[in-house]
Protein backbone atom coordinates (compact mmCIF):
# COMPACT_ATOMS: atom_id res chain seq x y z
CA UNK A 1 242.73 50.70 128.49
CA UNK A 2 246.56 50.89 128.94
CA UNK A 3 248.81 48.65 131.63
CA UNK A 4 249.64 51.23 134.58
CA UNK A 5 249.07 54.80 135.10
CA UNK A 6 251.12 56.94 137.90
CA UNK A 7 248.62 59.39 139.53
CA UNK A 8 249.61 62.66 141.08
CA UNK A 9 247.66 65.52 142.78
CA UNK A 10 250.21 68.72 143.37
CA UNK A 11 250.66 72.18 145.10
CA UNK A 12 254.06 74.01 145.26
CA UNK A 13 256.19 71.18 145.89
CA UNK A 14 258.59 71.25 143.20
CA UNK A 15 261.21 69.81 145.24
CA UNK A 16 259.31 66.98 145.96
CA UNK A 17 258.07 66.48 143.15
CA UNK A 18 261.54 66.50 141.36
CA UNK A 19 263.18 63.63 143.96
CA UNK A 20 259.29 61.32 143.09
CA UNK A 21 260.23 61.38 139.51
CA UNK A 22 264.09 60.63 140.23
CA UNK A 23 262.42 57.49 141.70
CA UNK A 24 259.92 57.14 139.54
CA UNK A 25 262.91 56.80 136.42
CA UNK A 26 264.05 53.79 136.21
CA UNK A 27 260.19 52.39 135.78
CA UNK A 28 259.34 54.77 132.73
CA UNK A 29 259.50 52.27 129.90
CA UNK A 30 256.69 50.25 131.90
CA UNK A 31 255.08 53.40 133.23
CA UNK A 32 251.92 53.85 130.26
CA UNK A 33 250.78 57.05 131.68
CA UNK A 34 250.92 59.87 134.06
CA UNK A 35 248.28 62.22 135.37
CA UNK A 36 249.33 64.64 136.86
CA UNK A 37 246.15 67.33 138.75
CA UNK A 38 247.33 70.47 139.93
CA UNK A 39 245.82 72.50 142.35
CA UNK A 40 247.21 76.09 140.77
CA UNK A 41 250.88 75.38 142.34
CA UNK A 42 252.94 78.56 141.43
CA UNK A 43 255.08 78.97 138.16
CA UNK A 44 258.14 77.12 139.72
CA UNK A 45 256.05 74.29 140.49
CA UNK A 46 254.62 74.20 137.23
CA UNK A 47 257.58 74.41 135.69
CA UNK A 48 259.22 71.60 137.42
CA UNK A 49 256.08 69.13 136.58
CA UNK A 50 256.24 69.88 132.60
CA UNK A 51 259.62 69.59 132.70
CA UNK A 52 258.81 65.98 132.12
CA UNK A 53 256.30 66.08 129.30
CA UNK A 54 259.20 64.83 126.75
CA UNK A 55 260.35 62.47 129.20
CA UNK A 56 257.03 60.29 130.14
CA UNK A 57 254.12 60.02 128.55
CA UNK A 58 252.67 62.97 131.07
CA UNK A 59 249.17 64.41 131.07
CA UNK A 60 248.83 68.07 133.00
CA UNK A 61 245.78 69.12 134.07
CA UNK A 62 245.03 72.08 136.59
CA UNK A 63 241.78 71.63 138.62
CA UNK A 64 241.06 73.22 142.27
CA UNK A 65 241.14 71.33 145.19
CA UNK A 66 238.52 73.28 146.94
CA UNK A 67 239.13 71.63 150.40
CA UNK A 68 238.14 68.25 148.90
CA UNK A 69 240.57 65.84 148.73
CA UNK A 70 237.96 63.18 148.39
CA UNK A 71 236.42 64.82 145.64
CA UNK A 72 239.90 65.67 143.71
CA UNK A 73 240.90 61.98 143.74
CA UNK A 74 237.49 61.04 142.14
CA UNK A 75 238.61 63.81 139.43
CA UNK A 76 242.17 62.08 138.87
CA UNK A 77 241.03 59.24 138.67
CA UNK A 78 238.35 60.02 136.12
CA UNK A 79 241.19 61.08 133.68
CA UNK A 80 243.12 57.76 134.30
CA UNK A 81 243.51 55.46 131.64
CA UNK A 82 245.55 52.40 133.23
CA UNK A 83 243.98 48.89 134.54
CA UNK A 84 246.74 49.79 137.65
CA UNK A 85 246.75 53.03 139.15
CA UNK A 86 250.11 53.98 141.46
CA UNK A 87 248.61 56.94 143.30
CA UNK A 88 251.50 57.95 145.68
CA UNK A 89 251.44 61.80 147.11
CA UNK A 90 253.85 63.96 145.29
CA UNK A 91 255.93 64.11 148.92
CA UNK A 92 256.29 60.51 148.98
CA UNK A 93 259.25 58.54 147.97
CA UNK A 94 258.41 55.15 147.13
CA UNK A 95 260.94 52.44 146.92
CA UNK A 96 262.36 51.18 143.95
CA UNK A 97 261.28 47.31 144.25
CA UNK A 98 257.66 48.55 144.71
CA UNK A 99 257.93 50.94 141.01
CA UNK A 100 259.91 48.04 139.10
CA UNK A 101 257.08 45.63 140.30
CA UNK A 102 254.47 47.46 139.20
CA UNK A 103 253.19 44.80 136.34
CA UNK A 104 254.09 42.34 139.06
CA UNK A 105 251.61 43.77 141.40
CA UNK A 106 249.12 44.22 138.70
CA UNK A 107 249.16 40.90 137.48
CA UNK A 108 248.73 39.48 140.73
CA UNK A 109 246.09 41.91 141.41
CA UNK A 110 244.01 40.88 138.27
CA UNK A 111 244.75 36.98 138.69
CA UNK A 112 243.41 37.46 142.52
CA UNK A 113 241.22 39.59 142.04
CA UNK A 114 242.60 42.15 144.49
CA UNK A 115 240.65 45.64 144.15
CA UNK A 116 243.22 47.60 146.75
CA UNK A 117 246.42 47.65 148.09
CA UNK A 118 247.86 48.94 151.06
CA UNK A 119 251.79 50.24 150.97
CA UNK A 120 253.63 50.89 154.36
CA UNK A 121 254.62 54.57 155.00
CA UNK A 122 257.26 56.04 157.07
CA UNK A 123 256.07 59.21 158.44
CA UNK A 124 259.09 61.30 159.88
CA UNK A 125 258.79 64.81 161.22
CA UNK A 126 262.21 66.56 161.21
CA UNK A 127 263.68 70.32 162.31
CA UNK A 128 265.49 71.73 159.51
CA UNK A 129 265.14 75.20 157.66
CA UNK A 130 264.72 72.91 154.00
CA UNK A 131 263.71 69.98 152.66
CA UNK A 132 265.99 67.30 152.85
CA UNK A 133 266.22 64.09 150.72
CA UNK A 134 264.49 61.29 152.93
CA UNK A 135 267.45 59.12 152.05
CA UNK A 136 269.49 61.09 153.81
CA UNK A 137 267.34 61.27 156.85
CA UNK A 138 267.73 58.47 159.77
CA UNK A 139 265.58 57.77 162.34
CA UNK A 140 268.27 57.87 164.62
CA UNK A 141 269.20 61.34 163.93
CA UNK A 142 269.03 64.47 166.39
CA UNK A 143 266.45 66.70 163.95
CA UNK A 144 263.95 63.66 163.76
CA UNK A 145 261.29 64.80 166.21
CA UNK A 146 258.71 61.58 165.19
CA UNK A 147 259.33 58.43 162.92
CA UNK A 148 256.30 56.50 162.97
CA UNK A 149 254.48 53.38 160.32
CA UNK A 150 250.80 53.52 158.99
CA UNK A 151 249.82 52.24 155.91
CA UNK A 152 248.22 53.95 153.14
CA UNK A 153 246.19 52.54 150.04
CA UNK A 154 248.47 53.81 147.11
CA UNK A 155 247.57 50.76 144.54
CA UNK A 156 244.31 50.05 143.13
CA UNK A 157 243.00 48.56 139.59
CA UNK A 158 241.08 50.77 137.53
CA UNK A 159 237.09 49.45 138.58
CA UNK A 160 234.16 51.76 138.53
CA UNK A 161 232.66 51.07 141.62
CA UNK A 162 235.94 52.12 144.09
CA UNK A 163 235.38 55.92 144.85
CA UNK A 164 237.43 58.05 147.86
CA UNK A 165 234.72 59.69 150.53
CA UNK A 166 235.55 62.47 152.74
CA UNK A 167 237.02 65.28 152.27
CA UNK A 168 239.68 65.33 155.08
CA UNK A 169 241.36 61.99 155.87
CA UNK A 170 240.09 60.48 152.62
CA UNK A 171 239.40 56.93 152.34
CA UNK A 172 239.01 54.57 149.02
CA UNK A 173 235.08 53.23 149.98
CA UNK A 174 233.83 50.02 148.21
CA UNK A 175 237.23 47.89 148.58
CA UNK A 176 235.93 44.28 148.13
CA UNK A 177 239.21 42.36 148.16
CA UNK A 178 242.44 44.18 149.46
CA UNK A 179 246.08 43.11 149.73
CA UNK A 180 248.28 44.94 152.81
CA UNK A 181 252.25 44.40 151.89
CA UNK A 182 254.27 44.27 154.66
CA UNK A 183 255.49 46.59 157.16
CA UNK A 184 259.26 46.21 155.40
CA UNK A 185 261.61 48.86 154.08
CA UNK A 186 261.67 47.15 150.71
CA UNK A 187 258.26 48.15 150.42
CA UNK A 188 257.76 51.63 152.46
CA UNK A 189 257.02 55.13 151.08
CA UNK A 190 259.36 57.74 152.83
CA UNK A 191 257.20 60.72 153.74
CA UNK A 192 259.22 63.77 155.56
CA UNK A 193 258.21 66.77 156.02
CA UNK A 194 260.03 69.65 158.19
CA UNK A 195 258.10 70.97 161.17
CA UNK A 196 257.22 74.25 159.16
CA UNK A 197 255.74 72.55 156.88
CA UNK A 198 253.90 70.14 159.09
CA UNK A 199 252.30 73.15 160.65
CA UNK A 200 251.26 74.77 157.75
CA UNK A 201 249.40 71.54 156.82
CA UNK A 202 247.89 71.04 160.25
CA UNK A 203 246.61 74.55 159.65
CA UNK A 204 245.08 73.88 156.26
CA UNK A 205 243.90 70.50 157.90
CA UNK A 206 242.15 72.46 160.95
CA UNK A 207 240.57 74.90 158.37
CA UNK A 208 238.61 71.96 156.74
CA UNK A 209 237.65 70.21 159.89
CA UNK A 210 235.91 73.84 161.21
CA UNK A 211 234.10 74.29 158.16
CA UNK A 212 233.13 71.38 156.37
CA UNK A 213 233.24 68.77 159.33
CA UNK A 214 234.45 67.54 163.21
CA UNK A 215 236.57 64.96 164.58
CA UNK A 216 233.42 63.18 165.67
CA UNK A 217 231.82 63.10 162.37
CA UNK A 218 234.86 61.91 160.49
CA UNK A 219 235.59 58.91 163.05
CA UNK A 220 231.75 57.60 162.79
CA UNK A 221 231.96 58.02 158.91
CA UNK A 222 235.29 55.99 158.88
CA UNK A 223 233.17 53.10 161.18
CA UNK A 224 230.56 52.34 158.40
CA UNK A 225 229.88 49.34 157.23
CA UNK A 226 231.13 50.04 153.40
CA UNK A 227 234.75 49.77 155.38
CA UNK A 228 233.57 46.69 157.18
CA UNK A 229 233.05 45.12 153.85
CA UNK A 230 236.94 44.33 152.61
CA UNK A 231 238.15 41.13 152.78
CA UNK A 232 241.69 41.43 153.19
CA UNK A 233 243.84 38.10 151.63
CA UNK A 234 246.99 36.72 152.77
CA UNK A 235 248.90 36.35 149.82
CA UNK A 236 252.53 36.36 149.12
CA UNK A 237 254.29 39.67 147.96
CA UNK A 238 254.83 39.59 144.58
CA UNK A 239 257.62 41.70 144.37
């Protein structure tokens, strides 16, 4: 088993995709492996993604995501070799203290014994007719339309018995001891996305929900006691 792995799951965003691994660069000689699952993205897409094969050590593999997000993550993680795997979305930019640290955070992961981490996000819906870098985007500015914190698990080691559940709104289940970093910039994923594209996922989103499951459903699954379970240190950052 290798150091650290970088996990992605794509779908036509090339663009995105393109600005990740601009951030992802200057932590490829401690990067041991990327997986990248694609969910049949169009040539461009493609193209932009093995673009990289000479630059990282980068494993493609196409696989359908079949309305499953849940069930996709399982898959990518399946191929992952890593004790630490950095599973950011491919529309995420994450900041550069959290990729230098990465054998930071795994060390103090393994010496705690820390299954799970949590990383800050800054959702921000904007109006524009492209993407724009979300550097360039303040929260301030006249096209933001929402700017809003969650956090999202984006860390976790390598152990058989985590699994995601759900296939909207996934979850990593079976967290026994998790680490949240701090609500700081230092350590928050950017994640824009431009109204049009918002809808279009809201859309997909909806689709799921109608078939597969409801609102209801999702919010008691989310309540059961496997989430109850975590115990959730206080421990310094160790980046």
């Amino acid at each position: 088993m290798c150091g650290i792995t970088v996990a992605l799951m794509t779908h036509n965003e090339a663009t995105q995709f393109e600005w990740l691994m601009a951030a992802l660069t200057p932590a490829f000689d401690v990067i041991d492996e990327m997986v990248v699952v694609d969910d049949f993205s169009d040539p461009d897409c493609v193209a932009a993604i093995r673009a990289f094969e000479g630059k990282v050590p980068l494993r493609f593999h196409q696989h359908a995501l079949n309305k499953n997000f849940a069930q996709q993550r399982n898959y990518v993680r399946s191929l992952c070799r890593g004790r630490l795997i950095f599973f950011p979305d491919p529309d995420e930019l994450p900041p550069t203290r959290i990729v230098m640290g990465l054998p930071n955070i795994l060390a103090m992961m393994e010496r705690l014994d820390i299954d799970a981490c949590t990383l800050p996000r800054i959702n921000i819906l904007y109006e524009s007719s492209r993407p724009v870098h979300p550097t360039e985007i303040a929260p301030t500015d006249a096209c933001v339309l929402r700017y809003f914190w969650e956090d999202q698990v984006r860390l976790l080691r390598n152990l058989p018995h985590l699994h995601w559940t759900l296939r909207l709104d996934e979850y990593l289940a079976d967290i026994r001891r998790g680490y949240r970093f701090p609500r700081i910039a230092d350590y928050a994923l950017l994640h824009p996305k431009t109204v049009q594209r918002g809808a279009e996922r809201q859309a997909f989103y909806r689709s799921i929900r109608m078939r597969h499951l409801s609102r209801i459903r999702n919010a008691i699954a989310k309540r059961l006691p496997w989430r109850q379970r975590t115990e959730w240190i206080e421990a310094e950052a160790p980046v």
